[in-house]
N, C-alpha and C. Protein backbone atom coordinates (compact mmCIF):
# COMPACT_ATOMS: atom_id res chain seq x y z
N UNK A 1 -138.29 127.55 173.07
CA UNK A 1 -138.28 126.21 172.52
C UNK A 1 -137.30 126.17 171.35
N UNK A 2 -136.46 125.07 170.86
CA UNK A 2 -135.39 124.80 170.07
C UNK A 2 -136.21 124.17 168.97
N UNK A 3 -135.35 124.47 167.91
CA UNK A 3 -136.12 123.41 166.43
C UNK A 3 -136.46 122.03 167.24
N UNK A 4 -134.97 121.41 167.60
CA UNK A 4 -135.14 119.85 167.97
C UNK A 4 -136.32 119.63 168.87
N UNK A 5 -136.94 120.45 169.84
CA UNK A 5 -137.63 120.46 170.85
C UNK A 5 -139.55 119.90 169.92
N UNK A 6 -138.93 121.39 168.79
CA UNK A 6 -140.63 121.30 168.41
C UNK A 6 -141.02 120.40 167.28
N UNK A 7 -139.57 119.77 166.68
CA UNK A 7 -139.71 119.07 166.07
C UNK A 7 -140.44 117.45 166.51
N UNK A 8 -139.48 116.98 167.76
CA UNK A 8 -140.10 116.31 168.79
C UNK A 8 -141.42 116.33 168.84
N UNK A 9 -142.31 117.38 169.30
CA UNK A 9 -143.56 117.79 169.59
C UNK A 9 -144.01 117.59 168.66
N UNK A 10 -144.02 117.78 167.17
CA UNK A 10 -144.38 117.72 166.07
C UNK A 10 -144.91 116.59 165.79
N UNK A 11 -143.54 115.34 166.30
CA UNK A 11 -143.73 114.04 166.13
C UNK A 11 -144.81 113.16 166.81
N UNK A 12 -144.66 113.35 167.90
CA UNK A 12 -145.55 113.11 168.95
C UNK A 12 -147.17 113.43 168.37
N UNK A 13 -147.34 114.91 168.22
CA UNK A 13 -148.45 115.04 168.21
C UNK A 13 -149.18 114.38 166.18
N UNK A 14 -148.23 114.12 165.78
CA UNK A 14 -148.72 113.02 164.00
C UNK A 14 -148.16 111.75 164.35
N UNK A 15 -147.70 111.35 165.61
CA UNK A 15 -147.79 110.05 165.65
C UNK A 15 -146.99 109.39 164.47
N UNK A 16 -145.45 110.32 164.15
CA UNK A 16 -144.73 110.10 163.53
C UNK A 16 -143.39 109.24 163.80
N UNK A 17 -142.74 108.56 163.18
CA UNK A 17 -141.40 108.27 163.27
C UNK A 17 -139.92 108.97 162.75
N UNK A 18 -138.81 108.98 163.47
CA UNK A 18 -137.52 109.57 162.36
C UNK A 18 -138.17 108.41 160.96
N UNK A 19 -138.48 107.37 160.86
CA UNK A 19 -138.23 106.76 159.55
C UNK A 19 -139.29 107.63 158.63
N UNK A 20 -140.56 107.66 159.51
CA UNK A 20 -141.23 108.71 158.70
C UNK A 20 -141.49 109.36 157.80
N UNK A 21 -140.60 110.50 159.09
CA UNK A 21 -139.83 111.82 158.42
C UNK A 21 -138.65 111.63 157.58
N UNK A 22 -138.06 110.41 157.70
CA UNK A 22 -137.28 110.59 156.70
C UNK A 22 -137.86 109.65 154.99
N UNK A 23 -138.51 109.04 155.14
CA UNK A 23 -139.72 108.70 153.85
C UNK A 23 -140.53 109.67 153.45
N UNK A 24 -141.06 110.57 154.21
CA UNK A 24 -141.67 111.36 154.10
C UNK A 24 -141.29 112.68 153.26
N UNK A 25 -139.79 113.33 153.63
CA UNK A 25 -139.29 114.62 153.46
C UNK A 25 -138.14 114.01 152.45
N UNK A 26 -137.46 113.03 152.36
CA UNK A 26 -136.12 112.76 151.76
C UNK A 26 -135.00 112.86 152.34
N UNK A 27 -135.14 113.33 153.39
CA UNK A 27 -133.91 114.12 154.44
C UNK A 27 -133.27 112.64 154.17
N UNK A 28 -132.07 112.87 154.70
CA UNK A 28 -130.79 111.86 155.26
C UNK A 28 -131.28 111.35 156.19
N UNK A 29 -131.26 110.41 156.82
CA UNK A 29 -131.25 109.58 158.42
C UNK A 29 -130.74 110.85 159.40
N UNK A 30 -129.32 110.58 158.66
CA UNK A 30 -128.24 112.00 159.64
C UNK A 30 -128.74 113.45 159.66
N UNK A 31 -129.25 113.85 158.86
CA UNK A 31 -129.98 114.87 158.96
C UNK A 31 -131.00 115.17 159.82
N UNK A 32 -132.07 114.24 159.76
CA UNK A 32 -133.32 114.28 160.56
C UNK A 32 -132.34 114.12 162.42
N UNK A 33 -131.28 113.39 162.08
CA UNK A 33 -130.86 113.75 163.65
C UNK A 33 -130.48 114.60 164.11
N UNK A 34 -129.54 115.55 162.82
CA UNK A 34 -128.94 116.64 163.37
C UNK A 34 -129.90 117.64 163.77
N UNK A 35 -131.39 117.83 163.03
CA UNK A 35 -132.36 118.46 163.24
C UNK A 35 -133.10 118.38 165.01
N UNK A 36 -133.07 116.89 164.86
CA UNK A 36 -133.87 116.66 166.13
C UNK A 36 -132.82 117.23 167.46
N UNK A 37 -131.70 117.03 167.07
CA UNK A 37 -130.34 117.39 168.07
C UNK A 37 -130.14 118.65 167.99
N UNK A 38 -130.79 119.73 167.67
CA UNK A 38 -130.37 121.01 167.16
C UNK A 38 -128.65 121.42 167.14
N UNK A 39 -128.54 120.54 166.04
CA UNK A 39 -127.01 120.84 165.39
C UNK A 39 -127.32 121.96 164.24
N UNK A 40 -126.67 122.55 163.94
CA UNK A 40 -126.95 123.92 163.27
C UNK A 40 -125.93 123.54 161.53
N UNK A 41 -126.03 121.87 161.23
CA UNK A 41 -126.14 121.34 160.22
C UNK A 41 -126.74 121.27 159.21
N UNK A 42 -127.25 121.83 158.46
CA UNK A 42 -128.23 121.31 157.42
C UNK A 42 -129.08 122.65 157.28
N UNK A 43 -129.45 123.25 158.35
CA UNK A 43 -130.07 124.38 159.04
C UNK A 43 -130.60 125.34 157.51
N UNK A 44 -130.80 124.79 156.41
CA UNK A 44 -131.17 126.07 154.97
C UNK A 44 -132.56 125.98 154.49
N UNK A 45 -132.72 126.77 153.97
CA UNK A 45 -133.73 126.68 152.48
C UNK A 45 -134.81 125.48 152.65
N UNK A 46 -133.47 124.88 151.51
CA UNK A 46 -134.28 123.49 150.93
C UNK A 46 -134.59 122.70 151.85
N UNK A 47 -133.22 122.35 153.08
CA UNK A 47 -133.96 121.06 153.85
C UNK A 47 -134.97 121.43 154.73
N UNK A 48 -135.72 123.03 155.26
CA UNK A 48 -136.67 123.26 155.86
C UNK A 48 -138.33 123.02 154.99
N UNK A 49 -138.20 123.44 153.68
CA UNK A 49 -139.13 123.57 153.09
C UNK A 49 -139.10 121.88 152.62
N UNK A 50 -138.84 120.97 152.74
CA UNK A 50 -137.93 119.62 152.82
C UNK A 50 -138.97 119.07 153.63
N UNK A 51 -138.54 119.53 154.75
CA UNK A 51 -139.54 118.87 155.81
C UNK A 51 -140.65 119.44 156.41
N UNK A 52 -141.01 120.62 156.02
CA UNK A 52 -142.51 120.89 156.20
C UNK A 52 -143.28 120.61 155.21
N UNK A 53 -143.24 121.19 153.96
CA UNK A 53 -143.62 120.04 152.65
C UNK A 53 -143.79 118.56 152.48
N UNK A 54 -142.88 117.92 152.94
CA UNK A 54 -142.77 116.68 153.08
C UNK A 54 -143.41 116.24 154.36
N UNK A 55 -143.87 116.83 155.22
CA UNK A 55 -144.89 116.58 156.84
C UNK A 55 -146.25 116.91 155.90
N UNK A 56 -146.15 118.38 155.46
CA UNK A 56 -147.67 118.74 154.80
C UNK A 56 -148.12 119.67 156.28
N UNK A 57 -147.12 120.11 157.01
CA UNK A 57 -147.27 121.13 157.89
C UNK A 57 -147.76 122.70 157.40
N UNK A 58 -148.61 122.81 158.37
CA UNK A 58 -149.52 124.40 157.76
C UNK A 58 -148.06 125.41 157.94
N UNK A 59 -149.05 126.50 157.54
CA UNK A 59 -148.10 127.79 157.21
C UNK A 59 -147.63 128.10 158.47
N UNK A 60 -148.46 127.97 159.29
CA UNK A 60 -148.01 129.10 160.39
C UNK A 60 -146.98 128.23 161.92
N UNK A 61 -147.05 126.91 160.82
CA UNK A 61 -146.30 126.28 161.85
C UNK A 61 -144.61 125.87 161.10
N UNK A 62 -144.75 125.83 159.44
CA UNK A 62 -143.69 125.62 158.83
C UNK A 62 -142.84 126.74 159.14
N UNK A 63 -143.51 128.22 159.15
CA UNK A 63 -143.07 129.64 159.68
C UNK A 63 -142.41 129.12 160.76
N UNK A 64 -142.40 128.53 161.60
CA UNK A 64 -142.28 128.85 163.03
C UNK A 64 -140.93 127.90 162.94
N UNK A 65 -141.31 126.65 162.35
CA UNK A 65 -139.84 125.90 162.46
C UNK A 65 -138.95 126.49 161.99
N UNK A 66 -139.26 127.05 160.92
CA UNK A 66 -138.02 128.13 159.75
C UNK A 66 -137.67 129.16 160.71
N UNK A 67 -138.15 129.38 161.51
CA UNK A 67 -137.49 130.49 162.95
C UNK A 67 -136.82 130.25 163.19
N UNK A 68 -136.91 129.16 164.12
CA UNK A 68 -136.48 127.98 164.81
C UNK A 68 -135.43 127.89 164.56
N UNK A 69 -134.87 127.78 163.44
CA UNK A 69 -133.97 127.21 162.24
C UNK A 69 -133.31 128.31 161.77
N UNK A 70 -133.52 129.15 161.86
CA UNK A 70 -132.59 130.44 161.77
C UNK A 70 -132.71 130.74 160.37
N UNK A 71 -133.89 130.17 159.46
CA UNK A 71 -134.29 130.39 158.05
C UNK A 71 -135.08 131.07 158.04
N UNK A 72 -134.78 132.24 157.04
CA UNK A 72 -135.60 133.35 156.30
C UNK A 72 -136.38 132.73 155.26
N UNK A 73 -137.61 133.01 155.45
CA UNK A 73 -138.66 132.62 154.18
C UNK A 73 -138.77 133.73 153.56
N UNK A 74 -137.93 133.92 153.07
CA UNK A 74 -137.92 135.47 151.86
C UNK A 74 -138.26 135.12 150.60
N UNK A 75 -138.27 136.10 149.24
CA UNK A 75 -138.51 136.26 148.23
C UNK A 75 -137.41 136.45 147.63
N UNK A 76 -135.70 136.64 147.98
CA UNK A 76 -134.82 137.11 147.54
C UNK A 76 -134.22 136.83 146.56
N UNK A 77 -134.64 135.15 146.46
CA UNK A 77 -133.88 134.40 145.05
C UNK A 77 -135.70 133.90 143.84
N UNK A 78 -135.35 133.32 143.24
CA UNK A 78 -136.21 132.58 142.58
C UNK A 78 -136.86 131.24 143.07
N UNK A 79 -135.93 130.54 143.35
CA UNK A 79 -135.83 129.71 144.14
C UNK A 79 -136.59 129.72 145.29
N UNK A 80 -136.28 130.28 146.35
CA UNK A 80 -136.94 131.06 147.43
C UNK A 80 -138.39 131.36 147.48
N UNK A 81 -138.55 131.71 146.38
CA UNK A 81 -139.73 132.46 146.35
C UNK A 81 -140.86 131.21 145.97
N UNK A 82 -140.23 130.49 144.93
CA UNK A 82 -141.15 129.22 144.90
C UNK A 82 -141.53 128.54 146.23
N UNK A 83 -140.12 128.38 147.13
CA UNK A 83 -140.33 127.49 148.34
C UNK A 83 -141.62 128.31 149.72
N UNK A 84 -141.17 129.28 149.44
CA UNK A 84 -142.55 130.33 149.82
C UNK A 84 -143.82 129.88 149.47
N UNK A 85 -143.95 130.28 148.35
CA UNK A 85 -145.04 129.69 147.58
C UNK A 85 -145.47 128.62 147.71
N UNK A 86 -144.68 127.78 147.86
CA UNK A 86 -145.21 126.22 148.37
C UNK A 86 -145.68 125.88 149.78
N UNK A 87 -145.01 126.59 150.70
CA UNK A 87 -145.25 126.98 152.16
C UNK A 87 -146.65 127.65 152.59
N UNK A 88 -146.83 128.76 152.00
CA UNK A 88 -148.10 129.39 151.71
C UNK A 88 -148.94 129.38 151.26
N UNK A 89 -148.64 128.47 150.24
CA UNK A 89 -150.33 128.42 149.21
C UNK A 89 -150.98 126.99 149.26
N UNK A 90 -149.81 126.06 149.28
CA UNK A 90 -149.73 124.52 148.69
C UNK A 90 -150.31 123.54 150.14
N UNK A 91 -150.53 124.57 151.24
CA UNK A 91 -150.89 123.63 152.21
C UNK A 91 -152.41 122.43 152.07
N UNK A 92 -151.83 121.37 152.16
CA UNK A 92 -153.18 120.22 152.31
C UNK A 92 -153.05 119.73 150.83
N UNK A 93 -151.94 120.07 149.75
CA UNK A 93 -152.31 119.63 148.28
C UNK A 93 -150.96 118.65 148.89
N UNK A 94 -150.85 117.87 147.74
CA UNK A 94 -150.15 116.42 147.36
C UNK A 94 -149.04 116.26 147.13
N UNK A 95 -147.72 116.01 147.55
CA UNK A 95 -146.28 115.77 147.85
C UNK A 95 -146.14 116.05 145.78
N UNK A 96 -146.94 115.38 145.11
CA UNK A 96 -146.79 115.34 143.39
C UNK A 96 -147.38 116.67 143.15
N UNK A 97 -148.16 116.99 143.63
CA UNK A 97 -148.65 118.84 143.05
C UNK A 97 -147.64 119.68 143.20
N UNK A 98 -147.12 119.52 144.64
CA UNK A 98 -146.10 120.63 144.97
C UNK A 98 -144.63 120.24 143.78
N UNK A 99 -144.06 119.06 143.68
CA UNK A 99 -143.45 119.08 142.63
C UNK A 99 -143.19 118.65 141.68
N UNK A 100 -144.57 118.98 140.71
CA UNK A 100 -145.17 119.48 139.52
C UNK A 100 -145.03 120.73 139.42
N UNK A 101 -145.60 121.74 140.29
CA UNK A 101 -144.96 122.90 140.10
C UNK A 101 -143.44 123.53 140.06
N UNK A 102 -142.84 122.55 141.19
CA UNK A 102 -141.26 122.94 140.53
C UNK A 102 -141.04 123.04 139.39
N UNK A 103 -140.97 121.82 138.68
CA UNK A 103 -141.01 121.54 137.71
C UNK A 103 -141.48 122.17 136.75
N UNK A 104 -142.33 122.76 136.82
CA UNK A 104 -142.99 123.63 136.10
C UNK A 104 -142.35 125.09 135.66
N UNK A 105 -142.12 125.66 136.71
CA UNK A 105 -140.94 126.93 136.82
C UNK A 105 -139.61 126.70 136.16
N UNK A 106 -139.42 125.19 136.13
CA UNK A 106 -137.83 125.03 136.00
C UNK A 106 -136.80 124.41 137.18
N UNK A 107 -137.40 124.55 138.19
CA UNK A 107 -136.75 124.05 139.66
C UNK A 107 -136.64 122.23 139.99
N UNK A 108 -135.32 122.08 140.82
CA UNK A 108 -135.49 120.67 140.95
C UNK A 108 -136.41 120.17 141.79
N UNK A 109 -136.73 118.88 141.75
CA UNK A 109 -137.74 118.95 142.45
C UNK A 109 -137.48 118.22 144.23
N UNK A 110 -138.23 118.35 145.09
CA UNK A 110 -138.47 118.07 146.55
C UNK A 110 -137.79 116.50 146.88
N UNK A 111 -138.38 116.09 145.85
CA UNK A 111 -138.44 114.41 146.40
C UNK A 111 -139.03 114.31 147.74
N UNK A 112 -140.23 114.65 148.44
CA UNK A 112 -141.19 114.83 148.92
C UNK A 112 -142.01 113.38 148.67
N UNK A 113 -142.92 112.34 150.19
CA UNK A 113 -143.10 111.42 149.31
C UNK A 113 -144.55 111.49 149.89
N UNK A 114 -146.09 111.15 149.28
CA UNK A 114 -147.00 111.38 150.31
C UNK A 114 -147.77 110.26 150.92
N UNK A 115 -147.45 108.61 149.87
CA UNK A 115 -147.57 107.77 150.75
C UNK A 115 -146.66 106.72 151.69
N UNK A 116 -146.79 107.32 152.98
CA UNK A 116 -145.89 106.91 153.95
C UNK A 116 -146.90 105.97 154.39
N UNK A 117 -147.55 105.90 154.84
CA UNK A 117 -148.82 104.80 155.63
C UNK A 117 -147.86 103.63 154.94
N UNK A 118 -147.64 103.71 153.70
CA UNK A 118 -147.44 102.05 153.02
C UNK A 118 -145.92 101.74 153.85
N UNK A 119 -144.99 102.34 154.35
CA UNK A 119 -144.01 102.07 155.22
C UNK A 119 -144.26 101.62 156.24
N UNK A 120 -145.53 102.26 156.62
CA UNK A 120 -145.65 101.95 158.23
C UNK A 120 -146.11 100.02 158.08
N UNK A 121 -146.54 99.67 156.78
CA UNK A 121 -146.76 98.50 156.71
C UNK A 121 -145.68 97.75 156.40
N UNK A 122 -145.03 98.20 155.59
CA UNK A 122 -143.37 97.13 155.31
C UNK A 122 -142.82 96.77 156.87
């Protein structure tokens, strides 16, 4: 299975939209396509932990997209290691907890948003 594939699946099964995901995570419009298109665009770090953070996707499935995606969830930078941390620990807490703690360390923050419902009403 391809990122774009399970990303798809992803959608489907939260009954999500690209507008969503892109209210949701911050991504670009163009981004969330190149993702869904598995263009090997954008493909890092931040915009994975971007959009599993910003979904509020568990560990073992944010893991799996970051495969997917040809992203290492390592410890190697500082940086890194927070987005780990947020991946691993922060699951089910609040688009503002997770960055509060950036913030906290010193890091910029997600722009992560957690009420989307109010879009689905605009």
């Amino acid at each position: 299975m391809t990122l774009g594939e399970r990303l798809k699946e992803i959608q489907i099964i939260l009954k999500i939209t690209n507008k969503d995901i892109i209210y949701r995570t911050g991504l670009a419009d163009a981004m969330v396509d190149s993702l869904r298109n598995d263009r090997s665009v954008g493909r890092d770090m931040r915009t994975m932990v971007k959009l599993c953070a910003g979904l509020g996707l568990p560990p073992s499935v944010s893991h799996e997209l970051c495969a997917l995606a040809g992203v290492a969830l390592n410890s190697a930078t500082r940086q890194n290691h927070a987005y780990r941390f947020i991946i691993d620990t922060m699951f089910g807490k609040t688009a503002e907890y997770k960055e509060r703690f950036l913030e906290s360390i010193g890091l910029p923050r997600l722009d992560i948003q957690d009420d989307w419902q109010k879009l689905k009403r605009s």
